[in-house]
N, C-alpha and C. Protein backbone atom coordinates (compact mmCIF):
# COMPACT_ATOMS: atom_id res chain seq x y z
N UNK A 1 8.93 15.31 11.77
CA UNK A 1 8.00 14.38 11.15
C UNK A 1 7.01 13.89 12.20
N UNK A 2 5.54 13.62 11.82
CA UNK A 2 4.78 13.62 12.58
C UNK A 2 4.23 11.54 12.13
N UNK A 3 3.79 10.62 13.15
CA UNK A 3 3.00 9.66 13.07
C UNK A 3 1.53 10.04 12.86
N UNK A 4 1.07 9.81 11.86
CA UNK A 4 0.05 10.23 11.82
C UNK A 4 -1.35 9.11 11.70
N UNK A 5 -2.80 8.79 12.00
CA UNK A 5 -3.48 8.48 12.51
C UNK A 5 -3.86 7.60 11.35
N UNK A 6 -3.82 6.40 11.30
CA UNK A 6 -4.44 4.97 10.60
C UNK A 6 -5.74 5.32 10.90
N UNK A 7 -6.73 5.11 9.88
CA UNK A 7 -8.08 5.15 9.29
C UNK A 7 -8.57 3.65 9.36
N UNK A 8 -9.42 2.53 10.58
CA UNK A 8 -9.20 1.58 10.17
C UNK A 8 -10.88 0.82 9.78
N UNK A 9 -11.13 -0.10 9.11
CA UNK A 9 -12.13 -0.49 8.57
C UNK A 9 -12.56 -0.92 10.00
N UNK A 10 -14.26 -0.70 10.03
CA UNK A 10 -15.50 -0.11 8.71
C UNK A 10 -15.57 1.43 8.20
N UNK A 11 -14.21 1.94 8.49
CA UNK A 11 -15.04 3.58 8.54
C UNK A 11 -14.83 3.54 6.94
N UNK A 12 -16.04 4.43 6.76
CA UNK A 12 -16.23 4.60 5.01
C UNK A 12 -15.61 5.19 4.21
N UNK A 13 -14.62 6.20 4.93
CA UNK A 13 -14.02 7.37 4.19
C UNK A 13 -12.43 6.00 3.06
N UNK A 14 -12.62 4.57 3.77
CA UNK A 14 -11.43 4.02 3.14
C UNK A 14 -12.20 3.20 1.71
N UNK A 15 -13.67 3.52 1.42
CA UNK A 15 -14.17 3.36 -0.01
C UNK A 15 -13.93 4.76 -0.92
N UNK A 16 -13.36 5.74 -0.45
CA UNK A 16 -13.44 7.30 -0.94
C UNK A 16 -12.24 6.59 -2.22
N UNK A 17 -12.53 7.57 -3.16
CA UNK A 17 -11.34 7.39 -4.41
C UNK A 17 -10.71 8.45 -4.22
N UNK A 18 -9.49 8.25 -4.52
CA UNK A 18 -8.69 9.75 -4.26
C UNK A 18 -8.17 10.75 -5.46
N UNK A 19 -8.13 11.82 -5.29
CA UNK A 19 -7.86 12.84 -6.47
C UNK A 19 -6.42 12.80 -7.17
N UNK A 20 -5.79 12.86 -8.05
CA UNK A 20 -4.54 13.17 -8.44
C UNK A 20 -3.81 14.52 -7.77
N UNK A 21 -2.72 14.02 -7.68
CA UNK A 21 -1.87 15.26 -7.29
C UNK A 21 -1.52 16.08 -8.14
N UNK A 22 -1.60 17.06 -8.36
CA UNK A 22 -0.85 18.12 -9.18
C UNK A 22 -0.20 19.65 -9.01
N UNK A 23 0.21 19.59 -7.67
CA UNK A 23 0.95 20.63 -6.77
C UNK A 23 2.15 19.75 -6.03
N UNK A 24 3.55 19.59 -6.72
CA UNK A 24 4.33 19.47 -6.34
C UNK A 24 5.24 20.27 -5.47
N UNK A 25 5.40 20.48 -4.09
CA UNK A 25 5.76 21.80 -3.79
C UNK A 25 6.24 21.20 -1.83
N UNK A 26 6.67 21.90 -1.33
CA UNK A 26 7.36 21.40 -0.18
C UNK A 26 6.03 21.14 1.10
N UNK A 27 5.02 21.50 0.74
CA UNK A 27 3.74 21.05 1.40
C UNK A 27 3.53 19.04 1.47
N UNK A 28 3.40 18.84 -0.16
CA UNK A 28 3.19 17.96 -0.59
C UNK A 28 4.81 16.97 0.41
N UNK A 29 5.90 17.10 0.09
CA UNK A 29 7.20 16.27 0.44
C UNK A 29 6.76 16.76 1.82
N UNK A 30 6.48 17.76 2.84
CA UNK A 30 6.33 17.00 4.26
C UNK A 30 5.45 16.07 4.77
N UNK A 31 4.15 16.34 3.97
CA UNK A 31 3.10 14.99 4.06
C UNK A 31 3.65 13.60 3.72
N UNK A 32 4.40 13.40 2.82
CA UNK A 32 5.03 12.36 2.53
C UNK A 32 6.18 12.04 3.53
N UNK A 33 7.17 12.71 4.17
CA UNK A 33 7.88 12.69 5.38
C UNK A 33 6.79 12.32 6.30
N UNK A 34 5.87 12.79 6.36
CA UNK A 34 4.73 12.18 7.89
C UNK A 34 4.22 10.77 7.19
N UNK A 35 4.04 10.16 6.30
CA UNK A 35 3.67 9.16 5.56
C UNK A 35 4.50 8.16 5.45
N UNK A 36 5.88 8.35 5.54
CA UNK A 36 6.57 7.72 5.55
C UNK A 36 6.93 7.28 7.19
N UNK A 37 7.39 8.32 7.92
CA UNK A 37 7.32 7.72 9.41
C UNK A 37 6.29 7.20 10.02
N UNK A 38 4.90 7.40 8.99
CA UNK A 38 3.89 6.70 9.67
C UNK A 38 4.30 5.27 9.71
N UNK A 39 4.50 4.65 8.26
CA UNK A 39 4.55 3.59 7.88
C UNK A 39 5.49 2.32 8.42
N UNK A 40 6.69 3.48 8.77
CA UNK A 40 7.61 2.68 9.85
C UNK A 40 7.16 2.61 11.35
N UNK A 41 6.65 3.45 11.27
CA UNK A 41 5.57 3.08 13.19
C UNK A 41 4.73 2.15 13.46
N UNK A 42 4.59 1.70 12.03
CA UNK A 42 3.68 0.45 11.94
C UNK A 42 4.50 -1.10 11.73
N UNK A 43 3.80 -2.00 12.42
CA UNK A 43 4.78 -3.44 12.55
C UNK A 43 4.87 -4.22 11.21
N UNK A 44 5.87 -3.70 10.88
CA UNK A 44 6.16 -4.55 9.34
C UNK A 44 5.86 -4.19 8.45
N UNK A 45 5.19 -2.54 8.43
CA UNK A 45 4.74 -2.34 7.31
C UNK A 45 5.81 -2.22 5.74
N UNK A 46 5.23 -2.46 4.71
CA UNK A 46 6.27 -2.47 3.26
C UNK A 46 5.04 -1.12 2.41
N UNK A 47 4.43 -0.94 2.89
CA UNK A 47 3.60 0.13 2.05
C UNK A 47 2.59 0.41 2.71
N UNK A 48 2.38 1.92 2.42
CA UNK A 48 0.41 2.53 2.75
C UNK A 48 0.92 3.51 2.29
N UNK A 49 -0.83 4.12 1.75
CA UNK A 49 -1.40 5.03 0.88
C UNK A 49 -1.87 6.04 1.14
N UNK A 50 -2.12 7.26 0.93
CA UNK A 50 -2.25 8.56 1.85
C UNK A 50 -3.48 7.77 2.14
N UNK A 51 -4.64 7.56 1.62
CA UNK A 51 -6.23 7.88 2.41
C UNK A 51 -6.45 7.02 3.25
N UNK A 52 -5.38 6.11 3.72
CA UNK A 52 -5.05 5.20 5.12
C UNK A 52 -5.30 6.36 6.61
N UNK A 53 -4.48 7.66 5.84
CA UNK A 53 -4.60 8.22 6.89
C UNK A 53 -5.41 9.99 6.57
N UNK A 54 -6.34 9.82 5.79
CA UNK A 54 -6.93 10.69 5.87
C UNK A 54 -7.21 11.73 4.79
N UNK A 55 -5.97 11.28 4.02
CA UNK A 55 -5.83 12.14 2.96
C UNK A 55 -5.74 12.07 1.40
N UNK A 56 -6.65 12.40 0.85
CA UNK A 56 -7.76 11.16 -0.22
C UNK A 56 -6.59 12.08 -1.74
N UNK A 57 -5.47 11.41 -1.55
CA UNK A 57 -4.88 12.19 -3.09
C UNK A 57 -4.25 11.05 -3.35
N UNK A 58 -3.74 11.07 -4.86
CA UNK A 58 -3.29 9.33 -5.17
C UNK A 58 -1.89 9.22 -4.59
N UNK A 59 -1.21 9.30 -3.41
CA UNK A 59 0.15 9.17 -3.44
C UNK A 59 0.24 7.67 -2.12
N UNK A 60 1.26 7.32 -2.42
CA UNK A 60 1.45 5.88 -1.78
C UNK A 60 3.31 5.41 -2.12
N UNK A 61 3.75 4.87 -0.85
CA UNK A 61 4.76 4.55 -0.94
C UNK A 61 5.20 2.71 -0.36
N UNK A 62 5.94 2.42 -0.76
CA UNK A 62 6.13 0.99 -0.70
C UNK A 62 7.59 0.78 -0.83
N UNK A 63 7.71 0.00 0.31
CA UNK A 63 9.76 -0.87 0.41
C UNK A 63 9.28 -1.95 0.98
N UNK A 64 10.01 -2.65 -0.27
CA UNK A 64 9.77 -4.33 0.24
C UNK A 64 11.32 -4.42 0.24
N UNK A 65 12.38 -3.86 0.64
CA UNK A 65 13.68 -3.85 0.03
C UNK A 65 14.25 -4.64 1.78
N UNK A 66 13.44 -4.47 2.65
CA UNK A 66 13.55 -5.56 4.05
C UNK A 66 13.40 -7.11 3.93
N UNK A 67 13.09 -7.99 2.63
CA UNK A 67 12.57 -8.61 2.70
C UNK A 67 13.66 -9.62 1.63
N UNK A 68 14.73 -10.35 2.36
CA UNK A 68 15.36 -11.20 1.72
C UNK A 68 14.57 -11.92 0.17
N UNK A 69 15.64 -11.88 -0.57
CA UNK A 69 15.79 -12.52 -1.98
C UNK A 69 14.84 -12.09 -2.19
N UNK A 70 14.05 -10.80 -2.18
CA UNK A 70 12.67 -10.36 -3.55
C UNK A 70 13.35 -8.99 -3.99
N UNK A 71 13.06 -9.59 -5.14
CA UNK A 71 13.34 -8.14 -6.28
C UNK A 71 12.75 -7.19 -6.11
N UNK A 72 13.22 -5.74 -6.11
CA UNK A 72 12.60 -4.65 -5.61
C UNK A 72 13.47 -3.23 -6.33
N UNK A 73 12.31 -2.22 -6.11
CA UNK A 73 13.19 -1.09 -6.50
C UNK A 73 13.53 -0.33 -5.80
N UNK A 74 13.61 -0.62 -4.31
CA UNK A 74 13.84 -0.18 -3.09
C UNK A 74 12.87 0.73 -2.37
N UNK A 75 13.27 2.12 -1.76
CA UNK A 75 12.40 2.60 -1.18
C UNK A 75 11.52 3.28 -2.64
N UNK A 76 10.11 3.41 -2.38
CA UNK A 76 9.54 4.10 -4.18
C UNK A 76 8.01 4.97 -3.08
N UNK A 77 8.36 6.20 -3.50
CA UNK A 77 7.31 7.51 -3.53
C UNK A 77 6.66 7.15 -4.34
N UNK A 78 5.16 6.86 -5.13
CA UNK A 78 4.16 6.51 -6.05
C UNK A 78 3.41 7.45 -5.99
N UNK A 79 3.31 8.86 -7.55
CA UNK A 79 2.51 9.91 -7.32
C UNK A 79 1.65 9.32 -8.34
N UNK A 80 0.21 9.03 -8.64
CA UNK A 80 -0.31 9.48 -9.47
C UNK A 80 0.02 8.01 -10.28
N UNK A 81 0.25 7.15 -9.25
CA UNK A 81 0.77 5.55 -10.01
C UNK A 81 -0.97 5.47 -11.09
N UNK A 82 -0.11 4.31 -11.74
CA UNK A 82 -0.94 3.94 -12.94
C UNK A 82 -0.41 2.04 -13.34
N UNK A 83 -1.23 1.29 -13.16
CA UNK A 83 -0.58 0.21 -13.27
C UNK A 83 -1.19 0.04 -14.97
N UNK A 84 -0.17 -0.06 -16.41
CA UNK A 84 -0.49 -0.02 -17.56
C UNK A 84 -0.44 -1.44 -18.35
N UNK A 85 -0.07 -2.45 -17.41
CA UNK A 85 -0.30 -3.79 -18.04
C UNK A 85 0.42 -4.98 -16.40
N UNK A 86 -0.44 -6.22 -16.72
CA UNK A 86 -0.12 -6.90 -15.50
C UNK A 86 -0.33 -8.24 -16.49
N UNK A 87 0.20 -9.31 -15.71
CA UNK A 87 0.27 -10.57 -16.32
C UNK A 87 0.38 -11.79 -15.45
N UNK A 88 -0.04 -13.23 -15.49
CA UNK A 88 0.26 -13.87 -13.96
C UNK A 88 -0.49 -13.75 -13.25
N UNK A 89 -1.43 -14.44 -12.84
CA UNK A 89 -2.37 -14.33 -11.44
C UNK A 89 -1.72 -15.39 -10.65
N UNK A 90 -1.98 -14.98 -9.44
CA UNK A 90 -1.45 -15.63 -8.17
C UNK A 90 -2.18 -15.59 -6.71
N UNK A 91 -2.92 -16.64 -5.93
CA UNK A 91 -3.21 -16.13 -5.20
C UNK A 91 -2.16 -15.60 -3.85
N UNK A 92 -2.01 -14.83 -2.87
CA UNK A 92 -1.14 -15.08 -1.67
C UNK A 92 -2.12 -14.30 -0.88
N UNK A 93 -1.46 -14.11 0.42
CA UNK A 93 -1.73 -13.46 1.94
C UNK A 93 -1.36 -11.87 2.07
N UNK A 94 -2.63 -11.46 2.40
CA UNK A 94 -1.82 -10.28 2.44
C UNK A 94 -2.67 -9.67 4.45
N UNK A 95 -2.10 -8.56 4.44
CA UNK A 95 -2.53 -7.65 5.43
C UNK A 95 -2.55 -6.46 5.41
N UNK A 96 -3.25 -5.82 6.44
CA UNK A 96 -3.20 -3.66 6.27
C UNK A 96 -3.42 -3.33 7.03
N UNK A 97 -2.60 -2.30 7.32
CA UNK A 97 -2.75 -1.45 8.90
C UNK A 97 -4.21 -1.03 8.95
N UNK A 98 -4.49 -0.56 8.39
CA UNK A 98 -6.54 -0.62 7.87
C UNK A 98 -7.15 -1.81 8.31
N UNK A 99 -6.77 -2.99 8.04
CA UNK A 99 -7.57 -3.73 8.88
C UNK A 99 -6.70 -4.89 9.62
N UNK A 100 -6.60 -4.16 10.47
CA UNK A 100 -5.47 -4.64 11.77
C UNK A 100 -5.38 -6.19 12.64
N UNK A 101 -6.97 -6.27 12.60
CA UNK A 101 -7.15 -7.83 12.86
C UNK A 101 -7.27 -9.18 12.07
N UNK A 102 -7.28 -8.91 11.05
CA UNK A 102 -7.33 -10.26 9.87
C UNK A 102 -6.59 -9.57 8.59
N UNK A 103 -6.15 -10.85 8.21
CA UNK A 103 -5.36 -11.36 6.90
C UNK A 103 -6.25 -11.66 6.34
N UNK A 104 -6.26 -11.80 4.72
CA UNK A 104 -7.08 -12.79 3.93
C UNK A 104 -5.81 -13.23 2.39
N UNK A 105 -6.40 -14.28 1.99
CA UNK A 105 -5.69 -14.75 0.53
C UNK A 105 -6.91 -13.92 -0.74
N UNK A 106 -5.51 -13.34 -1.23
CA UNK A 106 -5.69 -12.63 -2.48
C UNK A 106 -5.15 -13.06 -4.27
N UNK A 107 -6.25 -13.09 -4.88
CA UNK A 107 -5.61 -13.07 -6.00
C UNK A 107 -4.72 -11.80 -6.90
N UNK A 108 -3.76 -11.86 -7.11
CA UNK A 108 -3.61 -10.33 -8.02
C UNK A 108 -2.06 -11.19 -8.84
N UNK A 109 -1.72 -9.71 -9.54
CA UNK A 109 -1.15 -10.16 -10.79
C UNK A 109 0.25 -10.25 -9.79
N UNK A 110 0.82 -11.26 -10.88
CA UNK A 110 2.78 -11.89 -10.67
C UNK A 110 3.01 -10.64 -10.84
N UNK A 111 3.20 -10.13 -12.24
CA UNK A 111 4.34 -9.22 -12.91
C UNK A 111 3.14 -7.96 -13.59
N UNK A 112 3.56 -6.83 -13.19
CA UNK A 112 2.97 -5.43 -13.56
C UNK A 112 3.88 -4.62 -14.35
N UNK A 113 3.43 -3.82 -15.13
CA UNK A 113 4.44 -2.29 -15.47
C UNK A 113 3.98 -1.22 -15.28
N UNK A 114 4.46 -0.48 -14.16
CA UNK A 114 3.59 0.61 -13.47
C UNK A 114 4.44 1.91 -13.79
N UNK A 115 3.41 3.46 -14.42
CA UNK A 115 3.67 4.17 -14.27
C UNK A 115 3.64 5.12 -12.91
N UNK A 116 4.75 6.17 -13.09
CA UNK A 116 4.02 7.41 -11.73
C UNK A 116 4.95 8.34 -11.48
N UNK A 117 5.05 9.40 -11.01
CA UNK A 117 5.48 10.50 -10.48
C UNK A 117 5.97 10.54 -9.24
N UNK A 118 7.35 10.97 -9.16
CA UNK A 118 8.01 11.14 -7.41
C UNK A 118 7.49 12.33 -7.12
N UNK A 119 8.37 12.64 -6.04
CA UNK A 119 7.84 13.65 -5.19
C UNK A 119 7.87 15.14 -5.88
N UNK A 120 8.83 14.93 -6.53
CA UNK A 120 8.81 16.73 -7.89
C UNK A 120 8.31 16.27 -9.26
N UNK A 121 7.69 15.40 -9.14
CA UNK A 121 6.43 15.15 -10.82
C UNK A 121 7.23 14.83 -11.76
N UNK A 122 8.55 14.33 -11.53
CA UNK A 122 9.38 13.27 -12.84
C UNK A 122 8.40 12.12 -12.77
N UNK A 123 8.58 11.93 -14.14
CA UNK A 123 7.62 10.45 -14.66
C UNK A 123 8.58 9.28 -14.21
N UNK A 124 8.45 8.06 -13.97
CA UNK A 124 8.94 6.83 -14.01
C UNK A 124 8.25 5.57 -14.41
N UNK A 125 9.19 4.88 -15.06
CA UNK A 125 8.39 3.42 -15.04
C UNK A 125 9.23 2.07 -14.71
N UNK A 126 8.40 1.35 -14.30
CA UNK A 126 9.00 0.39 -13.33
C UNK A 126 8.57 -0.82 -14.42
N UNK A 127 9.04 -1.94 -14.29
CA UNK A 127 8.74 -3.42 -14.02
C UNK A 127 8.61 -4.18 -12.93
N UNK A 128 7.89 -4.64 -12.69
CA UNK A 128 7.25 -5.24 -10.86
C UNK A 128 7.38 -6.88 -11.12
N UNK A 129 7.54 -7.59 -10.30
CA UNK A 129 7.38 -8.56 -9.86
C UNK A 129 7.33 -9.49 -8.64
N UNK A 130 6.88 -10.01 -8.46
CA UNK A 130 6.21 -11.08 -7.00
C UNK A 130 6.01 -10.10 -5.99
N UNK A 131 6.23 -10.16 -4.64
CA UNK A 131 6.10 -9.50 -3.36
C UNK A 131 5.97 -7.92 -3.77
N UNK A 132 6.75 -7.08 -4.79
CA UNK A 132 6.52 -6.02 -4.64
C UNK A 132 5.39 -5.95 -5.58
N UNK A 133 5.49 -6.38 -6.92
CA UNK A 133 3.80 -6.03 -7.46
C UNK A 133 3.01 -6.41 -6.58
N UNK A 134 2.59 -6.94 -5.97
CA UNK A 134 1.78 -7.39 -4.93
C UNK A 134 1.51 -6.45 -4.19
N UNK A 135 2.54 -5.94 -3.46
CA UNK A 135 2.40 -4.58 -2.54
C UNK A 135 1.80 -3.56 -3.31
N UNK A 136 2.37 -3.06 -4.42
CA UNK A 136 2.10 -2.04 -5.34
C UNK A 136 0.21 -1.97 -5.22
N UNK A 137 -0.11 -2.88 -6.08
CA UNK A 137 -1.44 -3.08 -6.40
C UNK A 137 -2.23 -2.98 -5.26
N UNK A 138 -1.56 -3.34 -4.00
CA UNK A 138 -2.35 -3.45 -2.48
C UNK A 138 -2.49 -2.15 -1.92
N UNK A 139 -1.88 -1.02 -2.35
CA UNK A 139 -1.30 0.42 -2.33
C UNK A 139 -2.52 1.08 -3.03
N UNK A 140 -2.62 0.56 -4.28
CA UNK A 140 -3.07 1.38 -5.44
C UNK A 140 -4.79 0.63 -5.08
N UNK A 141 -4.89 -0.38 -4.71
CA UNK A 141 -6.07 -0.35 -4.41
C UNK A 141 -6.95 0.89 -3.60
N UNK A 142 -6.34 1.00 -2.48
CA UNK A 142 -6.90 2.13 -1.33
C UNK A 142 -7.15 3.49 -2.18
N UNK A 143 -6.31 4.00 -3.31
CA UNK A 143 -6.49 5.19 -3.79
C UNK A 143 -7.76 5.23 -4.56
N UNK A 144 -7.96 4.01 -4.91
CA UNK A 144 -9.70 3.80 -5.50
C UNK A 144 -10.43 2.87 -4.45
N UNK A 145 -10.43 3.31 -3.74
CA UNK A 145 -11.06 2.74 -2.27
C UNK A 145 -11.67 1.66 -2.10
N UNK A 146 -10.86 0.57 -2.55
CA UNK A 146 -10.97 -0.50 -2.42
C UNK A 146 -10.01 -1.33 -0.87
N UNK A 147 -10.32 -1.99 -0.82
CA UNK A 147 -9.38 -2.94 0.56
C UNK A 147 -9.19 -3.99 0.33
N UNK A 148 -8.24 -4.95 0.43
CA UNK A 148 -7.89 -6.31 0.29
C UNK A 148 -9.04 -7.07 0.24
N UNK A 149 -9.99 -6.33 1.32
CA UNK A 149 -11.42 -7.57 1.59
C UNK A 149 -12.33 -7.75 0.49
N UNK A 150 -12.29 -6.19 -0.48
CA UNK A 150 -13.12 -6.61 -1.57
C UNK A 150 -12.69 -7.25 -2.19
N UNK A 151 -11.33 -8.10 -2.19
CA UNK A 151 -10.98 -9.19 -3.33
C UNK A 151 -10.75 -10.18 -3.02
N UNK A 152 -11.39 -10.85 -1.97
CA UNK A 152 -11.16 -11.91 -1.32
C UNK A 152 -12.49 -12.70 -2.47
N UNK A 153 -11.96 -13.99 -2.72
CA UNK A 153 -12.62 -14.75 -3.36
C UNK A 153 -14.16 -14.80 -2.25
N UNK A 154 -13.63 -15.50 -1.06
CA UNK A 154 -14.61 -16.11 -0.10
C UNK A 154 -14.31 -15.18 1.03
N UNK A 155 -15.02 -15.12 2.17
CA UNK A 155 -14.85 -14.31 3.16
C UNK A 155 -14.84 -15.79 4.30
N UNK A 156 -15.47 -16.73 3.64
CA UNK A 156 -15.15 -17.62 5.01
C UNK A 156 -13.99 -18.45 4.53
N UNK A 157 -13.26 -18.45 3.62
CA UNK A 157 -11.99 -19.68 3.01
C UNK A 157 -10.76 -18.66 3.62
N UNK A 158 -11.11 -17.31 3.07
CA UNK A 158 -9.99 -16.69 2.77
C UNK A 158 -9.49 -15.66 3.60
N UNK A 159 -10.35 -15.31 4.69
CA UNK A 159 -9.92 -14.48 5.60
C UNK A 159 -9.49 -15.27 6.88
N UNK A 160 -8.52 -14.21 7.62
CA UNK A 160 -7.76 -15.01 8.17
C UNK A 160 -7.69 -14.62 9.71
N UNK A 161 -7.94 -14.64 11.16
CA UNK A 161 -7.96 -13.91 12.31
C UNK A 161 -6.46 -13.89 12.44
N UNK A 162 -5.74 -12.34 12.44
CA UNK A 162 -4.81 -11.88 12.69
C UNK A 162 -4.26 -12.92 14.11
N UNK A 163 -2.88 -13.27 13.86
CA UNK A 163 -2.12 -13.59 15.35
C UNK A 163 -2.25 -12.72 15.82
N UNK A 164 -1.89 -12.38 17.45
CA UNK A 164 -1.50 -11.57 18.34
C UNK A 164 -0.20 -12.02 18.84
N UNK A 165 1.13 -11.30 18.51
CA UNK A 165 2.49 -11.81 19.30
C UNK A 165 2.56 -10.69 20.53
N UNK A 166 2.95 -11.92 21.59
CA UNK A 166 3.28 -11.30 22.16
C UNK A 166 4.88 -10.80 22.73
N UNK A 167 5.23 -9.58 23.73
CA UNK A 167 6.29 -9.18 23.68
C UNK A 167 6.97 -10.19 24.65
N UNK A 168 7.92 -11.25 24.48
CA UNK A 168 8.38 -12.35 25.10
C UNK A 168 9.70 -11.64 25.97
N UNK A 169 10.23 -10.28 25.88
CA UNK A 169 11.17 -9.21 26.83
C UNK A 169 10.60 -9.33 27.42
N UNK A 170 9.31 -9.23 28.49
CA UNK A 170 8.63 -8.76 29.68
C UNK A 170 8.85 -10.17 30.52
């Protein structure tokens, strides 16, 4: 499995919309093996979307299953997701390896019901709620090349200058 290269804002290719998948085949599951170790190479990440790193097809994966008392469906492959009803607005905080130096507060939905396809094109459907719909939708944004920043109410209320921690071992 390979780490493969974060795409990070302003570059334009992260407004690109991405194509559906429809070649399920052992090509497709090693990109997703490199997608997935990307995601853990990254600090804290709970989700990213192929065209994070280059590769403009709708697939995206998300585990919020690290994250005491939130409901989750654990680790989830998202082919070809489809979010088919949402309910609940909420604003919270979010972040993206895409844009590495600031946070901003987002509005998006409580509770979703999202369709999509794993890695061999079985259908699934989920019920979402709090932290992981949240993630979901933050996922599914990038595949229509959108970024957290286009949904920031305000850019001066709501964005946020990333901390820097530092490594306190040294």
């Amino acid at each position: 499995m390979t780490v493969l290269q974060i795409i990070t804002y302003p570059d334009e290719r992260l407004k690109q919309e991405s194509e559906p998948v429809r070649d399920f085949d052992d090509s497709l599951r090693a990109f997703i093996a490199d997608l997935d170790e990307t995601m853990h190479a990254g600090p804290g990440g709970v989700g990213i979307a192929a065209p994070q790193v280059g590769h403009f097809r709708r697939i995206v994966i998300v585990d919020v299953s690290g994250r005491k008392n939130t409901p989750n469906h654990g680790h989830l492959v998202l082919i070809n997701p489809d979010i088919t009803e949402w309910e609940g607005m909420k604003a919270g905080r979010e972040g993206c390896m895409s844009v590495p130096d600031f946070t901003g507060k987002v509005i998006r939905a409580e509770r979703i019901h999202l369709k999509a396809q794993d890695e061999n094109g079985e259908w699934h459907e989920y019920d979402m709620e709090g932290f992981e719909a949240r993630a979901v939708q933050h996922e599914v944004d990038h595949l229509n090349g959108m970024l957290f920043l286009d949904r920031l109410v305000s850019r001066r209320h709501d964005l946020f200058k990333r901390k820097v921690y530092q490594d306190k071992s040294k």
